[in-house]
C-alpha atoms as a PDB file:
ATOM      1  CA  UNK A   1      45.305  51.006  52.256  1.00  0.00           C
ATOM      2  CA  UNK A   2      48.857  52.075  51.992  1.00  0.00           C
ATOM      3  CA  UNK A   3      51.111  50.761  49.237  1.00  0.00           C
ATOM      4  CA  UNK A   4      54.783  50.062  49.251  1.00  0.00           C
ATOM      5  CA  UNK A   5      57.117  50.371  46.609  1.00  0.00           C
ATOM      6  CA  UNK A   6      58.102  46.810  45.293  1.00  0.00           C
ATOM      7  CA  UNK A   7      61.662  48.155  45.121  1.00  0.00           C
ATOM      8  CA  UNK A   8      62.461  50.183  48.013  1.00  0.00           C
ATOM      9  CA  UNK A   9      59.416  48.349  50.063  1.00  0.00           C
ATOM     10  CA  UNK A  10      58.712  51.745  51.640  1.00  0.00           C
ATOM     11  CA  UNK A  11      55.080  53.196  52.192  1.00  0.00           C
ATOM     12  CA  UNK A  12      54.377  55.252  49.096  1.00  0.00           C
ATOM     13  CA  UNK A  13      52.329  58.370  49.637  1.00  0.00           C
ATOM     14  CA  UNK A  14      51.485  61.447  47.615  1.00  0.00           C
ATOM     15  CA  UNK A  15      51.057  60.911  43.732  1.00  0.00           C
ATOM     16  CA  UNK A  16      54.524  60.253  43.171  1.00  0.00           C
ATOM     17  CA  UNK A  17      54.613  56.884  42.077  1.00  0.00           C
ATOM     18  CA  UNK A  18      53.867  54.924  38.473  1.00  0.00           C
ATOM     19  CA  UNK A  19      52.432  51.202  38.021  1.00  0.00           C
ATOM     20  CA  UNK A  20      54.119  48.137  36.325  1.00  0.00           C
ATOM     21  CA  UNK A  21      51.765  47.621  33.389  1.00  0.00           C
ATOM     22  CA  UNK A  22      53.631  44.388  32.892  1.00  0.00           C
ATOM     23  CA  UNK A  23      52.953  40.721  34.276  1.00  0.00           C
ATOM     24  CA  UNK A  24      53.361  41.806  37.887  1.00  0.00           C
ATOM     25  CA  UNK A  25      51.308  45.032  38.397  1.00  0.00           C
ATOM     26  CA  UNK A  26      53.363  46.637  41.294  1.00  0.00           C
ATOM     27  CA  UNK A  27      53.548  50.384  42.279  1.00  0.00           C
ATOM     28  CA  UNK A  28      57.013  51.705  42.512  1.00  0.00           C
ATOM     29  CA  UNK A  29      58.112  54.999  43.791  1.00  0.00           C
ATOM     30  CA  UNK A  30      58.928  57.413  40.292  1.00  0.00           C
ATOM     31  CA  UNK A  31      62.770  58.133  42.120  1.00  0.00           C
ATOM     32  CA  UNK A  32      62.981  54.444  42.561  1.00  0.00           C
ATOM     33  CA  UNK A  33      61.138  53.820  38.854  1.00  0.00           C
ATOM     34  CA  UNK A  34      63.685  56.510  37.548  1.00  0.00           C
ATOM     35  CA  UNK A  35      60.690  57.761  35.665  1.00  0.00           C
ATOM     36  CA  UNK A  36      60.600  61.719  34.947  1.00  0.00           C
ATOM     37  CA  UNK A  37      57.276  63.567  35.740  1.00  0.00           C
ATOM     38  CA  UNK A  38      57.435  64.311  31.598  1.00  0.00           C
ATOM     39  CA  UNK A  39      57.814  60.832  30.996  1.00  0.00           C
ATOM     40  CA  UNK A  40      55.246  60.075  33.194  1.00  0.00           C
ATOM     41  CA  UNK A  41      53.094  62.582  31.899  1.00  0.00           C
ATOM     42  CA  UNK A  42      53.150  60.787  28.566  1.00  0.00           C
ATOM     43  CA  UNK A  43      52.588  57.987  29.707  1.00  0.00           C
ATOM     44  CA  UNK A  44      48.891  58.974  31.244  1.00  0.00           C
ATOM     45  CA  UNK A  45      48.266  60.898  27.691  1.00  0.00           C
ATOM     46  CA  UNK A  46      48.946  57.623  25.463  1.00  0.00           C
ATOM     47  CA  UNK A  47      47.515  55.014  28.095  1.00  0.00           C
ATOM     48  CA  UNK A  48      46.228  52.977  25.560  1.00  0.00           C
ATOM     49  CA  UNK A  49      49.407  52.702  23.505  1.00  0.00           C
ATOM     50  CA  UNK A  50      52.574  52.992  25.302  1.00  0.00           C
ATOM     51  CA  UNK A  51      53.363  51.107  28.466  1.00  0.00           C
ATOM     52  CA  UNK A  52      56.095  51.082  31.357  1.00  0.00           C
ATOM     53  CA  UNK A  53      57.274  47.961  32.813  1.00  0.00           C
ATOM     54  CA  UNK A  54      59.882  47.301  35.701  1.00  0.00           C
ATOM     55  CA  UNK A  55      63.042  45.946  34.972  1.00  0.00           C
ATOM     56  CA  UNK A  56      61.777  42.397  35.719  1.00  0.00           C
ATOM     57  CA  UNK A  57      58.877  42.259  33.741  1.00  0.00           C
ATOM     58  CA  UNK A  58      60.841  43.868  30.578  1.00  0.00           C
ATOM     59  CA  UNK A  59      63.132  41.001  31.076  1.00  0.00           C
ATOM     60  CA  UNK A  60      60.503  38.465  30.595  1.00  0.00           C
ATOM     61  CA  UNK A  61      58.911  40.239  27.851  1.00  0.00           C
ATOM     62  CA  UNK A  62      62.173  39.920  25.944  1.00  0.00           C
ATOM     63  CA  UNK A  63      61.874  36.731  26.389  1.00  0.00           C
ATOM     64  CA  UNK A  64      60.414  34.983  23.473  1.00  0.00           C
ATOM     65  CA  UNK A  65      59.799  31.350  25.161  1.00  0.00           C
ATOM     66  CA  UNK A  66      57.806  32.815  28.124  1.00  0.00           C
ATOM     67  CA  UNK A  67      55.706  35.103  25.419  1.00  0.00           C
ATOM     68  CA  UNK A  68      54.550  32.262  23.434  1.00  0.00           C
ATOM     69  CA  UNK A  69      53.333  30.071  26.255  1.00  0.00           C
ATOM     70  CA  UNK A  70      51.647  33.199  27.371  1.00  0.00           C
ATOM     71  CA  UNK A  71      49.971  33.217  24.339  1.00  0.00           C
ATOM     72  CA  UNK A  72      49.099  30.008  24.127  1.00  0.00           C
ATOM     73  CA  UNK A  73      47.393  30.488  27.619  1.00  0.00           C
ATOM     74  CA  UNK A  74      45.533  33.165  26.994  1.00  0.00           C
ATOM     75  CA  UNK A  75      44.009  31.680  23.943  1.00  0.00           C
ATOM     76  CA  UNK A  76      43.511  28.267  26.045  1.00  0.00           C
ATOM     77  CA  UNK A  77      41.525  30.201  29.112  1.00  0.00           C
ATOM     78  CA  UNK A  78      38.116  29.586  29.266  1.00  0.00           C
ATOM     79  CA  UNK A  79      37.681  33.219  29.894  1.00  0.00           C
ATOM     80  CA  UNK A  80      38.518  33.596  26.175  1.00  0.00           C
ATOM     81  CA  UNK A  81      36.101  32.007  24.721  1.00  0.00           C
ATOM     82  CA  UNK A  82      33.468  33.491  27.135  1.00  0.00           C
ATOM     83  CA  UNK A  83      34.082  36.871  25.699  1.00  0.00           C
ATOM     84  CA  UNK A  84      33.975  35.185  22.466  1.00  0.00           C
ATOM     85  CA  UNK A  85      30.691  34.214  23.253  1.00  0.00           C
ATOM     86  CA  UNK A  86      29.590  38.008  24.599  1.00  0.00           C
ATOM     87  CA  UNK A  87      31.096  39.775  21.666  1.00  0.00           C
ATOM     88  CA  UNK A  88      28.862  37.938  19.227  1.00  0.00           C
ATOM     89  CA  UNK A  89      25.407  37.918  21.867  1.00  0.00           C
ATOM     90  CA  UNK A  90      26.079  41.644  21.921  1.00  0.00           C
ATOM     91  CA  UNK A  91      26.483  41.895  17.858  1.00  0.00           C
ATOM     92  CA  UNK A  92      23.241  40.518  18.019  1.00  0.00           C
ATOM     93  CA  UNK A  93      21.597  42.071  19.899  1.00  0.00           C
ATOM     94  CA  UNK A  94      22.517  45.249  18.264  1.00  0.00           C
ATOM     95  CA  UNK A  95      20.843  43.920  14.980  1.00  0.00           C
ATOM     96  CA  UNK A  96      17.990  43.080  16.401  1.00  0.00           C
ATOM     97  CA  UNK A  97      17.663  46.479  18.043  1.00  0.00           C
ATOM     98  CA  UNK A  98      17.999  48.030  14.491  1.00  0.00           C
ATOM     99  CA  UNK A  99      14.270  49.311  13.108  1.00  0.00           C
ATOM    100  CA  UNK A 100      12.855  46.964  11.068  1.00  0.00           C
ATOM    101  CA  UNK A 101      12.671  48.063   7.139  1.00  0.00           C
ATOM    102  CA  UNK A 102       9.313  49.127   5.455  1.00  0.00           C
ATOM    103  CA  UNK A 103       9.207  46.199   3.259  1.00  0.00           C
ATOM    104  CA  UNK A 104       9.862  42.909   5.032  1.00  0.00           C
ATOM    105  CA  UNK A 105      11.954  40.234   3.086  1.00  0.00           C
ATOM    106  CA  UNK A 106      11.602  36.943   2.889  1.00  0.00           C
ATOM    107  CA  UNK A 107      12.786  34.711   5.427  1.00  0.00           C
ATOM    108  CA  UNK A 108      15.931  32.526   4.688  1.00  0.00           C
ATOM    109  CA  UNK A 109      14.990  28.793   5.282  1.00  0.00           C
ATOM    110  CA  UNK A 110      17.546  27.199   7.218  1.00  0.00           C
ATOM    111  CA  UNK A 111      16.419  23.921   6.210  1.00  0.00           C
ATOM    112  CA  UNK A 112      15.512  22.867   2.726  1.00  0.00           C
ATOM    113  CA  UNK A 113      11.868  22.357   2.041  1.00  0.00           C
ATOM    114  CA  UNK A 114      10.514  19.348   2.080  1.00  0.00           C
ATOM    115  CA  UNK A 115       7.817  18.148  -0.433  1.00  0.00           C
ATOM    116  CA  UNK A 116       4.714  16.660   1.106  1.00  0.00           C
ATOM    117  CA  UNK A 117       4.420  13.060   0.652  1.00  0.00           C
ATOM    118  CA  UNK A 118       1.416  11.761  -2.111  1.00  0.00           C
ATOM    119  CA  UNK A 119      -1.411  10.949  -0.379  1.00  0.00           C
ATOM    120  CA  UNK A 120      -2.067   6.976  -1.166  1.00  0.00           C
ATOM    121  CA  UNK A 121      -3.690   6.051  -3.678  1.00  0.00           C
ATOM    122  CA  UNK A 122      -7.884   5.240  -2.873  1.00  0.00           C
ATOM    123  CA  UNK A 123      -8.069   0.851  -3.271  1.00  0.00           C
ATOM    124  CA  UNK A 124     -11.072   1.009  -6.027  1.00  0.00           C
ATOM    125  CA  UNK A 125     -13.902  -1.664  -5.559  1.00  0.00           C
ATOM    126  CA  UNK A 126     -15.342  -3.522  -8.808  1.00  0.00           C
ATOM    127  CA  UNK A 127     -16.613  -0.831 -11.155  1.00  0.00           C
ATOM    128  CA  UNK A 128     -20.898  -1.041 -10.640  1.00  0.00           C
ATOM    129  CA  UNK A 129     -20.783   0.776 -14.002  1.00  0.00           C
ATOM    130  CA  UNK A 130     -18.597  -1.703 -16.276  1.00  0.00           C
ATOM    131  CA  UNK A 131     -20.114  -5.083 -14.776  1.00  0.00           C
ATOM    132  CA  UNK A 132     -20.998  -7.315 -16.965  1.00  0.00           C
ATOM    133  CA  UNK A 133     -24.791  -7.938 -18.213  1.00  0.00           C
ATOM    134  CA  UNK A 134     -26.012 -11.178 -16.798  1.00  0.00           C
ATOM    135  CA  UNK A 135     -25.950 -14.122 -19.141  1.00  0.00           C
ATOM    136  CA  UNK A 136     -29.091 -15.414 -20.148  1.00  0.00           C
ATOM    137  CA  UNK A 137     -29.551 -19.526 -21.506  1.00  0.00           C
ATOM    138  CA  UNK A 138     -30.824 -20.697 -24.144  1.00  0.00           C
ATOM    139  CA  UNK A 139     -34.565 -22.305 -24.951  1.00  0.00           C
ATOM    140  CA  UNK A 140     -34.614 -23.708 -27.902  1.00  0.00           C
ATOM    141  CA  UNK A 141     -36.063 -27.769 -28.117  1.00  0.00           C
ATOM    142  CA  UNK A 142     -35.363 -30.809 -29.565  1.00  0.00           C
ATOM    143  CA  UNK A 143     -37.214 -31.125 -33.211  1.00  0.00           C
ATOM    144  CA  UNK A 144     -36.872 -27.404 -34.128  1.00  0.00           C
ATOM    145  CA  UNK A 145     -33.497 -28.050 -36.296  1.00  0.00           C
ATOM    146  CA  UNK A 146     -31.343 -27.785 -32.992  1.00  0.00           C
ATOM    147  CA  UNK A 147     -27.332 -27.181 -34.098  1.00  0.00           C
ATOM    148  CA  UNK A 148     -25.760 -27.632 -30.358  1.00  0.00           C
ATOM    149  CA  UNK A 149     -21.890 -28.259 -28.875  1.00  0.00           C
ATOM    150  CA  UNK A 150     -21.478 -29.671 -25.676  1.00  0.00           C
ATOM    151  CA  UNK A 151     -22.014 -27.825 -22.500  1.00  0.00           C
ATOM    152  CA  UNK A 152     -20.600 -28.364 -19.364  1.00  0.00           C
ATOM    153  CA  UNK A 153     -22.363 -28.949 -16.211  1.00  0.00           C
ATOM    154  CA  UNK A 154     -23.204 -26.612 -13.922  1.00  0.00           C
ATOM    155  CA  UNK A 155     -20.960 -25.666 -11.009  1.00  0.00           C
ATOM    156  CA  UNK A 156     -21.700 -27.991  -7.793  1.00  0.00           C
ATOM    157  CA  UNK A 157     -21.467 -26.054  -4.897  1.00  0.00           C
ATOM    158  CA  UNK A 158     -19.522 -26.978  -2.390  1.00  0.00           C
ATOM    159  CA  UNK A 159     -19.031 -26.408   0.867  1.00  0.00           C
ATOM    160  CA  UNK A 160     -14.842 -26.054   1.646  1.00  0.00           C
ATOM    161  CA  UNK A 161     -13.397 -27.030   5.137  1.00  0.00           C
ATOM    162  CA  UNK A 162      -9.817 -25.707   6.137  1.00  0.00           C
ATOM    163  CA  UNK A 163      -8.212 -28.349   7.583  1.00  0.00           C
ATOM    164  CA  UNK A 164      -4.311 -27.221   9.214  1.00  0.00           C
ATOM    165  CA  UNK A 165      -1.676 -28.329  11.382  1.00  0.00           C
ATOM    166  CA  UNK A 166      -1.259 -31.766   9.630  1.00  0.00           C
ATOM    167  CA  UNK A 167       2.673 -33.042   9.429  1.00  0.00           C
ATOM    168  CA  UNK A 168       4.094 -32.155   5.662  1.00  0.00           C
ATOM    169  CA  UNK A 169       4.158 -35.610   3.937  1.00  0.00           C
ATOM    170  CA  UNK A 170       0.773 -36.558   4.362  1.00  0.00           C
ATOM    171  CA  UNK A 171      -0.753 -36.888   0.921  1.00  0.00           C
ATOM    172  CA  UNK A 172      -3.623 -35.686  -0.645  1.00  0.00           C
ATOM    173  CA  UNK A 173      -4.898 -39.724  -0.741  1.00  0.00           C
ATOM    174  CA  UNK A 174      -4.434 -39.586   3.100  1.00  0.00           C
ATOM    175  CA  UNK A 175      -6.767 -36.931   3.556  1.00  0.00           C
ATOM    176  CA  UNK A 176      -9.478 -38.097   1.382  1.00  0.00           C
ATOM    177  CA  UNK A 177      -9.859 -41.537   3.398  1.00  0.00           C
ATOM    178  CA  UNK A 178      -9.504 -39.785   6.415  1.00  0.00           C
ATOM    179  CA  UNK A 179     -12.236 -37.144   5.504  1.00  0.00           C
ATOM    180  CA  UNK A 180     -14.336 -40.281   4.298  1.00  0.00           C
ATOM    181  CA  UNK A 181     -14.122 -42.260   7.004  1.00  0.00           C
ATOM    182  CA  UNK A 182     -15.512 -39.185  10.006  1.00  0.00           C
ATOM    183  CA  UNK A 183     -17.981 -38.395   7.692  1.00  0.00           C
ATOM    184  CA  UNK A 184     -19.332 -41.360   6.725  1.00  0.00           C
ATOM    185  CA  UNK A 185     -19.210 -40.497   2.861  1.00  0.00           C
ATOM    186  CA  UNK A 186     -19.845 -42.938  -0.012  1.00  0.00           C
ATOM    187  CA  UNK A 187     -17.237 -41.233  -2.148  1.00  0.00           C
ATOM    188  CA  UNK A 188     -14.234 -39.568  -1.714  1.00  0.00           C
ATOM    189  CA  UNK A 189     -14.380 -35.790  -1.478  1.00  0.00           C
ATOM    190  CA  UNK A 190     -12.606 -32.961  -3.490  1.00  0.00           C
ATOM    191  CA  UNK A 191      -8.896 -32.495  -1.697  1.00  0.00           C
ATOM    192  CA  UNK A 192      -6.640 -29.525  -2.193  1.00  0.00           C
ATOM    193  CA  UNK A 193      -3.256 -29.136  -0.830  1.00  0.00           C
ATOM    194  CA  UNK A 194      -2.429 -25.610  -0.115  1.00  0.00           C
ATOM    195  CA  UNK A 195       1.171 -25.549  -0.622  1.00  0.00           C
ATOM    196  CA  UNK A 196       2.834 -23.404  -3.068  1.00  0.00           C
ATOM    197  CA  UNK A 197       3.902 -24.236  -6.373  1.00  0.00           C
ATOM    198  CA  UNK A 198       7.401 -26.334  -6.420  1.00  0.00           C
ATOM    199  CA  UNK A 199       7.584 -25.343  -2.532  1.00  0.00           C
ATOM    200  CA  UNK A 200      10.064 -27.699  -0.193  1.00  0.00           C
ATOM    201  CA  UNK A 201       7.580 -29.394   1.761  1.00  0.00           C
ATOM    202  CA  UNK A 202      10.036 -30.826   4.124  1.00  0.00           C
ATOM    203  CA  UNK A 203      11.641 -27.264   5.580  1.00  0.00           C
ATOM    204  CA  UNK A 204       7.921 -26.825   7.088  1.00  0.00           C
ATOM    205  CA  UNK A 205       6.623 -27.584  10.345  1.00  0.00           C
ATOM    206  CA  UNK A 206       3.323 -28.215   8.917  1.00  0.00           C
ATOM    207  CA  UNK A 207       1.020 -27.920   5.884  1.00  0.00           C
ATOM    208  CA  UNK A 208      -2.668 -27.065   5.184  1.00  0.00           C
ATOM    209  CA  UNK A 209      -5.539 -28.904   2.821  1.00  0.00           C
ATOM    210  CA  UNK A 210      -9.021 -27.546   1.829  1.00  0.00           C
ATOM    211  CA  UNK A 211     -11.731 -30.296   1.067  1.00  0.00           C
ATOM    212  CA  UNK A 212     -14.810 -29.765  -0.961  1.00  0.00           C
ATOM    213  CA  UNK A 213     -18.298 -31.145   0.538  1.00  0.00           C
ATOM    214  CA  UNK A 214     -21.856 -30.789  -0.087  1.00  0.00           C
ATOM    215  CA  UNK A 215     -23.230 -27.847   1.839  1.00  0.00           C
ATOM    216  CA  UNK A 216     -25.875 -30.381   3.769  1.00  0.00           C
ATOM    217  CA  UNK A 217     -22.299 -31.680   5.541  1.00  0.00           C
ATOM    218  CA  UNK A 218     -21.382 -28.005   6.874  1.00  0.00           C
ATOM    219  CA  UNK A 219     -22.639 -28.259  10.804  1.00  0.00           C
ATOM    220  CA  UNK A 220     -21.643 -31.801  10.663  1.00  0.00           C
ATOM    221  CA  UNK A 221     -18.353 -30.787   9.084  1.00  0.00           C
ATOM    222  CA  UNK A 222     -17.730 -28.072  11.840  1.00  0.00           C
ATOM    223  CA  UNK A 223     -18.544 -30.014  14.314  1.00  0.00           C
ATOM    224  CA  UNK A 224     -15.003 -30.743  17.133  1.00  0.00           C
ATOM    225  CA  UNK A 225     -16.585 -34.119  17.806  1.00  0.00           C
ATOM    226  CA  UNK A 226     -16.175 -35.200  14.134  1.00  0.00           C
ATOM    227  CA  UNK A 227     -12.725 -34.588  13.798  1.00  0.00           C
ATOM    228  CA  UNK A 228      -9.160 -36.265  15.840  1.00  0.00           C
ATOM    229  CA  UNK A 229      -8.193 -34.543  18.592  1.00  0.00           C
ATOM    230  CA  UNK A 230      -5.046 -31.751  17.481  1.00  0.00           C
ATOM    231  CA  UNK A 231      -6.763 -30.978  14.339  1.00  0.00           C
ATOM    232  CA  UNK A 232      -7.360 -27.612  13.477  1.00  0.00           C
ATOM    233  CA  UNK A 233     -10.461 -26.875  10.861  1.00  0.00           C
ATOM    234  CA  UNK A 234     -12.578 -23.964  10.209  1.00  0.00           C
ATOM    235  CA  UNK A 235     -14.668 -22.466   6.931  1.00  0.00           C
ATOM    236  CA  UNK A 236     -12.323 -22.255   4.041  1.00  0.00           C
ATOM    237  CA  UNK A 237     -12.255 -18.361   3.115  1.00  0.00           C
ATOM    238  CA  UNK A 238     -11.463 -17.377  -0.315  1.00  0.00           C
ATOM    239  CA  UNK A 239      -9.008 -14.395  -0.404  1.00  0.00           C
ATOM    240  CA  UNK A 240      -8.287 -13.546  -3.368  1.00  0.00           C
ATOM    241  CA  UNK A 241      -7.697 -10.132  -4.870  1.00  0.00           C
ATOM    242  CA  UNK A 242     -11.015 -10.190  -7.409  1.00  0.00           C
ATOM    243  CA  UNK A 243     -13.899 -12.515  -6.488  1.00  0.00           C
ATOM    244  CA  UNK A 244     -15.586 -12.997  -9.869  1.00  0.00           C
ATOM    245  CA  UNK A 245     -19.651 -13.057 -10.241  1.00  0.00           C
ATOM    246  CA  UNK A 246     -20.363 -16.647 -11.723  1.00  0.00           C
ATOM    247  CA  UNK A 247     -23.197 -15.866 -14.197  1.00  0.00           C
ATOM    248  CA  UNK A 248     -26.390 -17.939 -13.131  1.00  0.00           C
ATOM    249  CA  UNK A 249     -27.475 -20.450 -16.047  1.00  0.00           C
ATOM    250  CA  UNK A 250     -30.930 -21.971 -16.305  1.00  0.00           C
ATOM    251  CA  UNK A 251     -30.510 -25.599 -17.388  1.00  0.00           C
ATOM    252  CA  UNK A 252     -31.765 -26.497 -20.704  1.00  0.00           C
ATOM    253  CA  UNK A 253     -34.402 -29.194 -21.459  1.00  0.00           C
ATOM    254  CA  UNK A 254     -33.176 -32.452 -21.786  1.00  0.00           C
ATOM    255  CA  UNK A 255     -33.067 -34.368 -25.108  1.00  0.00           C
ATOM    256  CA  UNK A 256     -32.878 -37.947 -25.963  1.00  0.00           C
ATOM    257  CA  UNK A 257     -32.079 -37.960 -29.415  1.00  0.00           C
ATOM    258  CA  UNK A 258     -28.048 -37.426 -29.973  1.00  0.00           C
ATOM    259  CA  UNK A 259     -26.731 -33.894 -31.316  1.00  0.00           C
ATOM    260  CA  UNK A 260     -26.836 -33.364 -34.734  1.00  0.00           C
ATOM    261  CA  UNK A 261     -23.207 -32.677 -36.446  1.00  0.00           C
ATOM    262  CA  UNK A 262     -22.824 -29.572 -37.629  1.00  0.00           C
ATOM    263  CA  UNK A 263     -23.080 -29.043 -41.915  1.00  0.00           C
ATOM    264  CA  UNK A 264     -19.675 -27.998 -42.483  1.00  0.00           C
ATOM    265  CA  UNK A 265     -20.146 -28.219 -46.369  1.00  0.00           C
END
């Protein structure tokens, strides 16, 4: 395609002509340029450092307003930052074309190491090996110079029901009679409120009891028909932390005569 010169607009033929390398890139004939073939000669052996620009374009070169929003521009284009962006991908590449070295270095970490968490610790069951020996009771009869103190009873076993759901200022009283009265008892069973020490009873919706019975009332006890409808019951469980072995006693004889005092002299 034929090009005109941007001056003269005629059709510019031959080799005769030079290029704006300014803002406008237009081809002007060298007579209209008034560039010398020396000068242009120069010009095509120092490409890369010296530059000719029409008349126009040197004016708004001089121009130090339009340079700086030129600059501005070209450090706002997108394209900028895309050849940002290639620069460095090709740096990188040429590093990781590089041979690798005989000895291989440690990798950096990026990240600082973390230390793996303790394992938990294993919950230990009663020690079989440090259990205590099981207590054995004594034999010894009236008339042989017996030196006694007094011993409790044995533990009663009991049978506990769980009884729940039961408004907070019913009292302990209430429970016994009630107890008494579905089982048919002659006495007044063993009552435990299950409320925590110095707890507000009245910011609860409702509180729990456990009552002690003989084991012969436990089907009876567990029975729905025995109990007012809404009340919740079941076994009593004991949860605690360490169930301790009770060590089994064999009762001693009897005696009728009264325990002798103990010589303290």
């Amino acid at each position: 395609m034929d090009k005109n010169c941007a001056k003269c607009n005629q059709t510019i033929t031959g080799l005769d002509f030079v290029t704006c390398r300014g803002y406008c890139h237009c081809t002007f004939h060298m007579q209209c340029s008034g560039v010398s073939r020396a000068l242009m000669n120069y010009f095509t052996s120092h490409r890369k450092n010296v530059y000719w620009m029409c008349d126009k374009c040197g004016d708004l070169f001089e121009n130090s307003h339009l340079r700086s929003i030129t600059k501005v521009a070209d450090e706002n284009s997108p394209f900028a930052s895309l050849t940002e962006a290639i620069s460095n991908l090709q740096k990188e590449i040429k590093q990781l074309s590089k041979p690798a070295p005989p000895t291989l270095s440690p990798a950096v970490r990026l990240w600082p190491q973390i230390e793996s968490a303790r394992a938990p610790k294993r919950l230990r069951g009663p020690d079989l090996t440090h259990m205590a020996t099981e207590c054995r009771s004594g034999s010894k009869q009236v008339g042989q110079n017996v030196v006694s103190v007094p011993i409790t009873a044995k533990p009663e076993n009991k049978f506990w029901l769980y009884l729940s759901r039961i408004r907070p200022d019913v009292t302990n009283e209430q429970i016994s009679e009630m107890v008494k009265a579905n089982l048919e008892l002659d006495e007044a069973p063993n009552v435990v409120k299950l409320v925590a020490k110095d707890a507000d009873v009245s910011r609860m919706n409702f509180i729990s009891f456990k009552v002690g019975l003989d084991p012969v009332l436990k089907t009876r006890a567990l029975d729905p028909s025995t109990w007012p409808e809404g009340l919740m019951f079941r076994e009593f469980e004991e949860y605690s932390a360490q169930k301790f072995r009770k060590p089994s006693v064999v009762n001693l004889t009897p005696t009728s005569a009264k325990t002798p005092e103990m010589s303290m002299q």
